[in-house]
Protein backbone atom coordinates (compact mmCIF):
# COMPACT_ATOMS: atom_id res chain seq x y z
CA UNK A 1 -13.55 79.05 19.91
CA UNK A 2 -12.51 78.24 16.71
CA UNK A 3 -13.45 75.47 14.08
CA UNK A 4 -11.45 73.81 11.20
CA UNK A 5 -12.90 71.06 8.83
CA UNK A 6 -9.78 68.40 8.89
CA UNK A 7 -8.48 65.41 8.02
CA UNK A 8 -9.90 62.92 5.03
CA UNK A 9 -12.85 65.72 4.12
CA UNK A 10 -9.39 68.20 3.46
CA UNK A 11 -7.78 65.40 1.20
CA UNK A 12 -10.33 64.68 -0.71
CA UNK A 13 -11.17 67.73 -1.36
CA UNK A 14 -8.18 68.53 -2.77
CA UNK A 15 -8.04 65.48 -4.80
CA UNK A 16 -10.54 66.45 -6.60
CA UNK A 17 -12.61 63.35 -5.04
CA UNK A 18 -16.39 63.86 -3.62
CA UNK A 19 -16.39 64.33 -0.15
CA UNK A 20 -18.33 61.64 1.94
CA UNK A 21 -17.72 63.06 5.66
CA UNK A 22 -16.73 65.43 7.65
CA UNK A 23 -14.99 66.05 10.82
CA UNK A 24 -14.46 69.11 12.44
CA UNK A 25 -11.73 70.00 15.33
CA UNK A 26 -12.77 73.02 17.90
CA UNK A 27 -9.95 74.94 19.29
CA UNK A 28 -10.58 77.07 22.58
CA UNK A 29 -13.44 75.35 23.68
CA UNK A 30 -14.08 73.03 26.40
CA UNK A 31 -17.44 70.34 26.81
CA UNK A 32 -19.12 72.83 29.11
CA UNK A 33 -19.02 75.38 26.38
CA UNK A 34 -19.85 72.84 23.41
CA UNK A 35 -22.82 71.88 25.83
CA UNK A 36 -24.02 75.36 26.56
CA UNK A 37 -24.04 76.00 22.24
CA UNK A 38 -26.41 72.59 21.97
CA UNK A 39 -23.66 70.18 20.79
CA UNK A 40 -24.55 66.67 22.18
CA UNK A 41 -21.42 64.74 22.75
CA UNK A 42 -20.72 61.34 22.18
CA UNK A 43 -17.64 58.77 22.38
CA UNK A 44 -16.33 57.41 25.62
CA UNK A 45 -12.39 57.98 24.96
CA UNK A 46 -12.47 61.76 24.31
CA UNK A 47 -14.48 64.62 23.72
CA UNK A 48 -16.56 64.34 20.88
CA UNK A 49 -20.15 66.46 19.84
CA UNK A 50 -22.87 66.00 17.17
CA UNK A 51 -23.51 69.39 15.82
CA UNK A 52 -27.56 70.33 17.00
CA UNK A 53 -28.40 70.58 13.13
CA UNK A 54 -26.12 68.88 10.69
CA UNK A 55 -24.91 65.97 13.60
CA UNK A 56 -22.04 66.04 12.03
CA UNK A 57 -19.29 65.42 14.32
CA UNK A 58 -16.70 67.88 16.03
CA UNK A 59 -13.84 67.20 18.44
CA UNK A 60 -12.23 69.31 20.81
CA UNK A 61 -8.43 69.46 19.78
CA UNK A 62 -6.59 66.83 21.51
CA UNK A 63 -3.19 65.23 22.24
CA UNK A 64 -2.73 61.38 23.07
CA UNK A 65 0.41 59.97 25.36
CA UNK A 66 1.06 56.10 24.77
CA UNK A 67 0.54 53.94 28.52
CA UNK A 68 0.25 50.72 26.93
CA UNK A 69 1.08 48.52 24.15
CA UNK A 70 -1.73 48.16 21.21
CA UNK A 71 -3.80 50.53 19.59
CA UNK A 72 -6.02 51.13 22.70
CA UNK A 73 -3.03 51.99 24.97
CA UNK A 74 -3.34 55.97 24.58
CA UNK A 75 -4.48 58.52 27.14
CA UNK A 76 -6.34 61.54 25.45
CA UNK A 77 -5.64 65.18 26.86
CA UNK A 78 -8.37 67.77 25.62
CA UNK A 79 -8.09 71.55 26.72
CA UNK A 80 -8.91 74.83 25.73
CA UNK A 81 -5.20 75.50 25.64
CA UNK A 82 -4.42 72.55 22.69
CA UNK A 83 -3.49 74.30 19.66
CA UNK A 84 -4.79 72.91 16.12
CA UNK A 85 -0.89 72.60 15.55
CA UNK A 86 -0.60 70.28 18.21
CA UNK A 87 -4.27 67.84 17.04
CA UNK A 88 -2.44 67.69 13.64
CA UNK A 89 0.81 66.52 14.92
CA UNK A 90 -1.04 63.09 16.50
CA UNK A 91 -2.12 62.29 12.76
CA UNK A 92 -0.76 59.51 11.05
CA UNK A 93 -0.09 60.72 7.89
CA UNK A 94 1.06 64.38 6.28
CA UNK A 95 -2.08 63.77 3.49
CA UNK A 96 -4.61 63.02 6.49
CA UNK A 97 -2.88 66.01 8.58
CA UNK A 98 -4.24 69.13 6.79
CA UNK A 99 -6.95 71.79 8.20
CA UNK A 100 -9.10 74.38 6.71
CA UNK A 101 -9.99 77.25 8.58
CA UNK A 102 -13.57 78.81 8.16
CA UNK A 103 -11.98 81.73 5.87
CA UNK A 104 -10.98 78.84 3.70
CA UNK A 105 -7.17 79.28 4.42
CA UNK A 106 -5.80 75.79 4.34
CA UNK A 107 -3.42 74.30 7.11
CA UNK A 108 -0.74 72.13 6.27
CA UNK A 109 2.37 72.21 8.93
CA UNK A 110 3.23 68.77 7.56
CA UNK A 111 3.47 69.21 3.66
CA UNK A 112 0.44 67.38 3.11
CA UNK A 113 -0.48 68.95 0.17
CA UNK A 114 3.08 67.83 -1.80
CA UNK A 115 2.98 64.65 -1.11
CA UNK A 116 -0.57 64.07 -2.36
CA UNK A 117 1.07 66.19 -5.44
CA UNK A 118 3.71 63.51 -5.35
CA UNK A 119 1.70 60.34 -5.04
CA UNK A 120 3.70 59.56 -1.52
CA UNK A 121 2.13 58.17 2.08
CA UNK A 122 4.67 59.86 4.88
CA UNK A 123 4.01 59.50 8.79
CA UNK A 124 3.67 63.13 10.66
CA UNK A 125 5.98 62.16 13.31
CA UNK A 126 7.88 58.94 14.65
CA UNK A 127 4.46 58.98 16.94
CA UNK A 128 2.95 57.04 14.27
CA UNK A 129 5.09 53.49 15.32
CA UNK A 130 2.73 54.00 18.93
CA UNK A 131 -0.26 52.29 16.85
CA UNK A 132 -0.01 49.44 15.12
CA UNK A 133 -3.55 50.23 13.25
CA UNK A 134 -1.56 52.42 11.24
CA UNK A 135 0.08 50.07 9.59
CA UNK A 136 -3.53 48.74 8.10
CA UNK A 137 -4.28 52.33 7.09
CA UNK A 138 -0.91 52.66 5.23
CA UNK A 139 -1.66 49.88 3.07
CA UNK A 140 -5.34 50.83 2.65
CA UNK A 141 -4.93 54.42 1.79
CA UNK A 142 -2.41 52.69 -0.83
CA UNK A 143 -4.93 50.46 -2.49
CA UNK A 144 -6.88 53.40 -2.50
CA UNK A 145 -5.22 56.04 -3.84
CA UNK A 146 -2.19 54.22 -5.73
CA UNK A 147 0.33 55.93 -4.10
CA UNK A 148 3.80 54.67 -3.05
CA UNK A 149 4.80 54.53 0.66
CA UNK A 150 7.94 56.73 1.76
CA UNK A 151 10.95 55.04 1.92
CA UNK A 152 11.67 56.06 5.66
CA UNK A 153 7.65 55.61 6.46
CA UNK A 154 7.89 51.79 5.22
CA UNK A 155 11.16 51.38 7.95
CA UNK A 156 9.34 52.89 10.53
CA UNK A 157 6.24 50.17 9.67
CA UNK A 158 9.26 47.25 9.56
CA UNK A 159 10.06 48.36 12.95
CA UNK A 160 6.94 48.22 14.35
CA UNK A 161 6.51 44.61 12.94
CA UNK A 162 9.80 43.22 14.23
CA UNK A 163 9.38 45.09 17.79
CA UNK A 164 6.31 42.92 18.08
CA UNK A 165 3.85 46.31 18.15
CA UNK A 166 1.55 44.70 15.23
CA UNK A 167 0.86 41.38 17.38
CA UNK A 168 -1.62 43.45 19.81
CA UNK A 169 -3.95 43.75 16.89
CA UNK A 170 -7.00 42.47 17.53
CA UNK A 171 -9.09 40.38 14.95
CA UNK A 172 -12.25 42.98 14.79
CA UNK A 173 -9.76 45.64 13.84
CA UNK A 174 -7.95 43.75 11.07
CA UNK A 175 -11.30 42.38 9.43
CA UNK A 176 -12.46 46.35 9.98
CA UNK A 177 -9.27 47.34 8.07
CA UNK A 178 -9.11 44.22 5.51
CA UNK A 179 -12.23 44.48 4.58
CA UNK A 180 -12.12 48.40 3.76
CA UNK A 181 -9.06 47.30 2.33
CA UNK A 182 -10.30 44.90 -0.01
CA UNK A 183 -12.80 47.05 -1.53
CA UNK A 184 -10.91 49.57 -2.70
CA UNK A 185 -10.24 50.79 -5.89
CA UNK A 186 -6.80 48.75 -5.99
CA UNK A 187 -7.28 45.99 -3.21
CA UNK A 188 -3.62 43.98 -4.54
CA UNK A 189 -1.52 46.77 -3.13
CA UNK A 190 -3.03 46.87 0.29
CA UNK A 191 -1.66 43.06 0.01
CA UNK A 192 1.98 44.02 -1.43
CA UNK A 193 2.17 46.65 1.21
CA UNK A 194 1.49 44.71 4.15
CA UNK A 195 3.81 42.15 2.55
CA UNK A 196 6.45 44.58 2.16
CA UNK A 197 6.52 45.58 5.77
CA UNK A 198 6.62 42.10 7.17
CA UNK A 199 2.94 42.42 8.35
CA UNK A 200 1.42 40.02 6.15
CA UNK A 201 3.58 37.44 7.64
CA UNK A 202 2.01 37.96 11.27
CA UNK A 203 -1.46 39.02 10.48
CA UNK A 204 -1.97 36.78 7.57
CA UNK A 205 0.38 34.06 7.53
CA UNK A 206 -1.22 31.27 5.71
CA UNK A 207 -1.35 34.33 2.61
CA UNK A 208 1.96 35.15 3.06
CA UNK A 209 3.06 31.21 2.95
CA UNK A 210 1.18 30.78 -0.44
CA UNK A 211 3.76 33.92 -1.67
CA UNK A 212 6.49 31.40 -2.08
CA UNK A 213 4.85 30.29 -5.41
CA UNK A 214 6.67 33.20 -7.99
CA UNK A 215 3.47 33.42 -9.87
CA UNK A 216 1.50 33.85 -6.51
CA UNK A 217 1.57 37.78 -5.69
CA UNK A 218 0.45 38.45 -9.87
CA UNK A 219 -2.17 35.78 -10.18
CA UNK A 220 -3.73 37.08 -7.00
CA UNK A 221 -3.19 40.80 -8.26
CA UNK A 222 -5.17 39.67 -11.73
CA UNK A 223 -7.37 38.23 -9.58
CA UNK A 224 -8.76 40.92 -6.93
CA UNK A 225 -8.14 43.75 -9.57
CA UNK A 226 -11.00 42.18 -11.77
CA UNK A 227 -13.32 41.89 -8.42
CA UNK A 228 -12.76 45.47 -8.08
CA UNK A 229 -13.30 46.37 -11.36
CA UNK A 230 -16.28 44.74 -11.83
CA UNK A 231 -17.68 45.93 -8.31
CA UNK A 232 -17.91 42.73 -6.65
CA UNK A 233 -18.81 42.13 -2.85
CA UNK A 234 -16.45 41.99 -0.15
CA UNK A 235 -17.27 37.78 0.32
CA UNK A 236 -16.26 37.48 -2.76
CA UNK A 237 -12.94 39.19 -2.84
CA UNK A 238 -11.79 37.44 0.77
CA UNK A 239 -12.67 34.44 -1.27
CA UNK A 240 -10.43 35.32 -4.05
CA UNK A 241 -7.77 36.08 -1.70
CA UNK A 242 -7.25 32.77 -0.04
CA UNK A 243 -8.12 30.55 -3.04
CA UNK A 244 -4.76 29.06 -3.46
CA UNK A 245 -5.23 27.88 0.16
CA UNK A 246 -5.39 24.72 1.42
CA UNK A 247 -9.07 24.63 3.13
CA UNK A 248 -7.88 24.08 6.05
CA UNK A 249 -5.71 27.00 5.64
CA UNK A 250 -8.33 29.18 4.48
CA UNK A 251 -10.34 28.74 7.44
CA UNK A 252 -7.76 29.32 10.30
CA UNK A 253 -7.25 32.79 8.41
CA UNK A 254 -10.60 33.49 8.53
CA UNK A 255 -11.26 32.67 11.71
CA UNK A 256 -7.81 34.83 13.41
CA UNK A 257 -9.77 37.72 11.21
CA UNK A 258 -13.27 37.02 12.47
CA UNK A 259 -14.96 37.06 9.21
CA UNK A 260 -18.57 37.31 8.81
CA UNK A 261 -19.87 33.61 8.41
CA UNK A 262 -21.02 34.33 4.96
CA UNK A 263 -17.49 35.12 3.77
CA UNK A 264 -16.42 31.95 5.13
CA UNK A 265 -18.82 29.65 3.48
CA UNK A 266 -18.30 31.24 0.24
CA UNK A 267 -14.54 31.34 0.38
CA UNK A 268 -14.77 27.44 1.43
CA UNK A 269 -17.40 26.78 -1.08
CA UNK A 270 -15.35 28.48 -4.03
CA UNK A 271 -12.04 26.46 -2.92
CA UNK A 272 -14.16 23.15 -2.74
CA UNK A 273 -15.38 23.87 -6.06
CA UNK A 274 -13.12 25.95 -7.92
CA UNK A 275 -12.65 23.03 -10.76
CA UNK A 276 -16.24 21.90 -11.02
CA UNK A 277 -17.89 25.69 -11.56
CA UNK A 278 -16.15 26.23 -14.46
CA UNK A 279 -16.56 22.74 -16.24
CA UNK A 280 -18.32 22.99 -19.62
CA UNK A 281 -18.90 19.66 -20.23
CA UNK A 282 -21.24 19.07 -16.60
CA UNK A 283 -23.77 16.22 -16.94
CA UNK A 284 -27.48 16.48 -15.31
CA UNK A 285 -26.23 14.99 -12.59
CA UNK A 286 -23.12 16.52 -12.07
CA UNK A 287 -24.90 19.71 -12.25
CA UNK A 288 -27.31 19.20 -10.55
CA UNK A 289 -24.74 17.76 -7.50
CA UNK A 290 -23.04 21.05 -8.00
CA UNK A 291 -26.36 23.59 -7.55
CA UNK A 292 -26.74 21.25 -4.73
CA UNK A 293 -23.74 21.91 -2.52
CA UNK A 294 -24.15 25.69 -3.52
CA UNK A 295 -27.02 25.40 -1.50
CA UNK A 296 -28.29 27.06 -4.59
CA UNK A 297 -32.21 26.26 -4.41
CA UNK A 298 -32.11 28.06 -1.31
CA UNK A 299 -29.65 30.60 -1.99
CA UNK A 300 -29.08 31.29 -5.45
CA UNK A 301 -27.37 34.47 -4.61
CA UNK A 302 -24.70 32.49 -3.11
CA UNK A 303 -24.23 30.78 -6.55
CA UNK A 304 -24.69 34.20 -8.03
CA UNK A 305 -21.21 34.75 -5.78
CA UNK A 306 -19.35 31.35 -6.91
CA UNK A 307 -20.06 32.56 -10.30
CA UNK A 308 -17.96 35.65 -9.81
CA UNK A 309 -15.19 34.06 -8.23
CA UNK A 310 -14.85 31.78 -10.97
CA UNK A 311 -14.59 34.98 -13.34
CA UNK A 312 -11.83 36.43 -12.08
CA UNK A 313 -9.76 33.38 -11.09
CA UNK A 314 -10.13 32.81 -15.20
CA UNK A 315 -10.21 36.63 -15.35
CA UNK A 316 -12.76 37.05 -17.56
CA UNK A 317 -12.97 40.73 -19.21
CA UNK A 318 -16.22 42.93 -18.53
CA UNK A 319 -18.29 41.72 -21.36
CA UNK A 320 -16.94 38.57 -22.04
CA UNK A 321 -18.79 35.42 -22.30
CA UNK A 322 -18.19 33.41 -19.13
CA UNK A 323 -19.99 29.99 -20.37
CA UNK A 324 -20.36 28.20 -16.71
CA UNK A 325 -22.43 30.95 -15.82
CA UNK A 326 -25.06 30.81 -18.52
CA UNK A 327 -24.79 27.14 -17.82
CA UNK A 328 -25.31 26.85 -14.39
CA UNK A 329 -28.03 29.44 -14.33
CA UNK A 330 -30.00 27.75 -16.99
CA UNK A 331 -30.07 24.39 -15.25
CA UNK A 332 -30.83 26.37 -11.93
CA UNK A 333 -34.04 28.07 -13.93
CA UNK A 334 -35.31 24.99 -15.06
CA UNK A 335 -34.63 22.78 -12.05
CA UNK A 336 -36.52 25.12 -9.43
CA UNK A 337 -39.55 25.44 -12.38
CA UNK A 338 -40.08 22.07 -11.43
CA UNK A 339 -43.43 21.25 -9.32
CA UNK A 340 -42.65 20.69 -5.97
CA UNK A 341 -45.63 20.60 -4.84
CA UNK A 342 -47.70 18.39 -8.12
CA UNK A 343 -44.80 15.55 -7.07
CA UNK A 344 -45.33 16.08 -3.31
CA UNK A 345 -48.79 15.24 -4.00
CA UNK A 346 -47.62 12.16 -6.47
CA UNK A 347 -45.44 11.14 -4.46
CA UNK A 348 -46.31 11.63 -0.54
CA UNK A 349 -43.69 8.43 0.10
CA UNK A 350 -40.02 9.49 -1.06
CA UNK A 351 -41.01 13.53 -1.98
CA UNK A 352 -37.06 14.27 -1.70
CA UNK A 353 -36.32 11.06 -4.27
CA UNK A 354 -39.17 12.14 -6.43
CA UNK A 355 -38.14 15.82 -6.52
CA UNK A 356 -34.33 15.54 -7.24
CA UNK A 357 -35.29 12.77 -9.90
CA UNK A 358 -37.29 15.67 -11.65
CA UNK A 359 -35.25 18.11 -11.24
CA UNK A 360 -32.62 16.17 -12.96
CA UNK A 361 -35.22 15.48 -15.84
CA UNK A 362 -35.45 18.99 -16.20
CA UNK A 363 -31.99 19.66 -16.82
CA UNK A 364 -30.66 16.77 -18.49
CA UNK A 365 -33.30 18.51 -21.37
CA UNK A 366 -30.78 21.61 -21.15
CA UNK A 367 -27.98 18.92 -22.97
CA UNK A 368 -26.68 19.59 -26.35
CA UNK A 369 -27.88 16.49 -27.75
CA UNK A 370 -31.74 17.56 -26.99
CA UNK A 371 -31.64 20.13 -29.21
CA UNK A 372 -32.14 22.43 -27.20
């Protein structure tokens, strides 16, 4: 029995990066034997173990046969008799196909290590075009790491698109992959990846519709670069991405990608109100309409969210004065200092009248002409 660490923990490593997990492949081992040395297994499809101290995970080295179209169509084979060779060869990519042996020798039948030396995503083998997941991972690993995909690796993804492979995606594994995706250090490539393959067009659509518009693929580049930059949550960077949607756009894509519902509502809310947020000239009532279908009294955080779409569609630097927030905030502050309960009291017969009547009191003494 023997065990390599493999895969993303091996990258990473040599990247330079800080490894976050790691997975382990046994060679010469079967589950009796992983049983018998206290590994607990887990995982339905094939034979995986929690290690009985670290629970880190370790597979027994495996090879996969395609039976069916999609990325669940594969039939695992796990023996004592599968050699680490032949687990690295079912990898998708040379970078993600590397071992290291418990003497620290490093395995790389694929060339892994040059092309993360050259900055380049290549498929192991033409095995990759049996899961159309991959295709997601390409273009993730690319907003990643920055790198560029091989030429002959991008054909084999263009294939896969035009056979029809990518259509068997299903939308839980597209938002799983989009969303990792998005919040990566470069989320506009995973975008101009997909696009370049043809994917876009059948996993996204509406987005890849909008990419008529010449300024479209750099205004939403300027656009989800500063999200990432600045750190911002995942609902906010689906909203930047369909922005230039109609609504009714925006919705049908996030609905084939079964987004969360409070990615939705923000990515509706921020196209609804894209022109108001970043008025500076709001009245009291304007405002206070606007903190109003934010649902902000309730949920400031969501305006908190609104706020930071509005920065990067203007693209505001880190640091920079963005005046709509200060604004909005302010009158937020002062409208929920109001006494809700003093004018429930005062006024038992119209409290939701009274209430909104002083809360716009409160901020209409916000206005320049104050003083204030």
């Amino acid at each position: 029995m023997r065990v390599y660490l493999v895969g993303g923990s091996v990258r990473d490593e040599l990247l330079g990066l800080p490894v976050q997990d790691r997975d382990y492949v046994v060679v010469g081992a079967d589950p009796e034997e992983m049983v018998k040395r206290g590994f607990r297994p887990v995982g339905a499809d094939f034979p995986v173990f929690l290690h009985p101290e670290t629970h880190e995970e370790y597979a027994l080295a495996r090879t996969e046969r395609k039976t069916a179209p999609g990325y669940k169509g594969f039939k695992f084979h796990a023996a004592p008799d599968v050699t680490l060779e032949d687990d690295l060869k079912r990898r998708d990519l040379t970078i993600n196909a590397m071992a290291r042996a418990e003497d620290g020798t490093l395995v790389d039948p694929h060339c892994g290590e040059r092309d993360l030396r050259a900055g380049v995503l290549r498929h192991v083998s033409a095995a990759f075009a049996e899961d159309p997941v991959r295709i997601l991972r390409v273009a993730r690993f690319a907003a990643r790491l920055g790198f560029a995909v091989a030429p002959e690796t991008l054909a084999l993804m263009r294939g896969m698109v035009q056979s029809g492979e990518v259509d068997a995606l299903v939308p839980e594994r597209v938002w799983q992959e989009l969303s990792r995706g998005l919040m990566e250090k470069s989320p506009s490539r995973m975008i101009a990846v997909l696009r370049e393959c043809g994917a876009l067009a059948r996993i996204l659509p509406e987005l890849d519709r909008s990419f008529s518009h010449p300024d479209a693929p750099d205004r939403l580049a300027a656009r989800l670069d500063c999200a990432a930059a600045r750190g911002y949550a995942v609902a906010v960077r689906l909203a930047l991405l369909v922005l230039d949607l109609k609504l009714e756009e925006a919705a049908a894509l996030a609905a084939r990608v079964n987004a969360p519902n409070d990615c939705r509502e923000l990515a509706r809310l921020a196209i609804c109100e894209r022109d108001e947020v970043v008025r500076e000239d709001l009245d009291a009532e304007s405002t206070l309409s606007l903190l109003e279908r934010a649902d902000a009294f309730r949920r400031p955080d969501r305006l908190e969210r609104l706020l930071e779409v509005a920065e990067c569609d203007r693209h505001a630097g880190p640091g920079e004065a963005f005046a709509p927030r200060r604004q909005l905030l302010r009158a937020l502050e002062a409208a929920r200092k109001v006494d809700a309960a003093r004018i429930a009291r005062e006024n038992p017969a119209d409290i939701p009248g009274a209430l909104r009547r002083a809360r716009l009191v409160a901020i209409a003494a916000l206005q320049p002409s104050t003083g204030n």
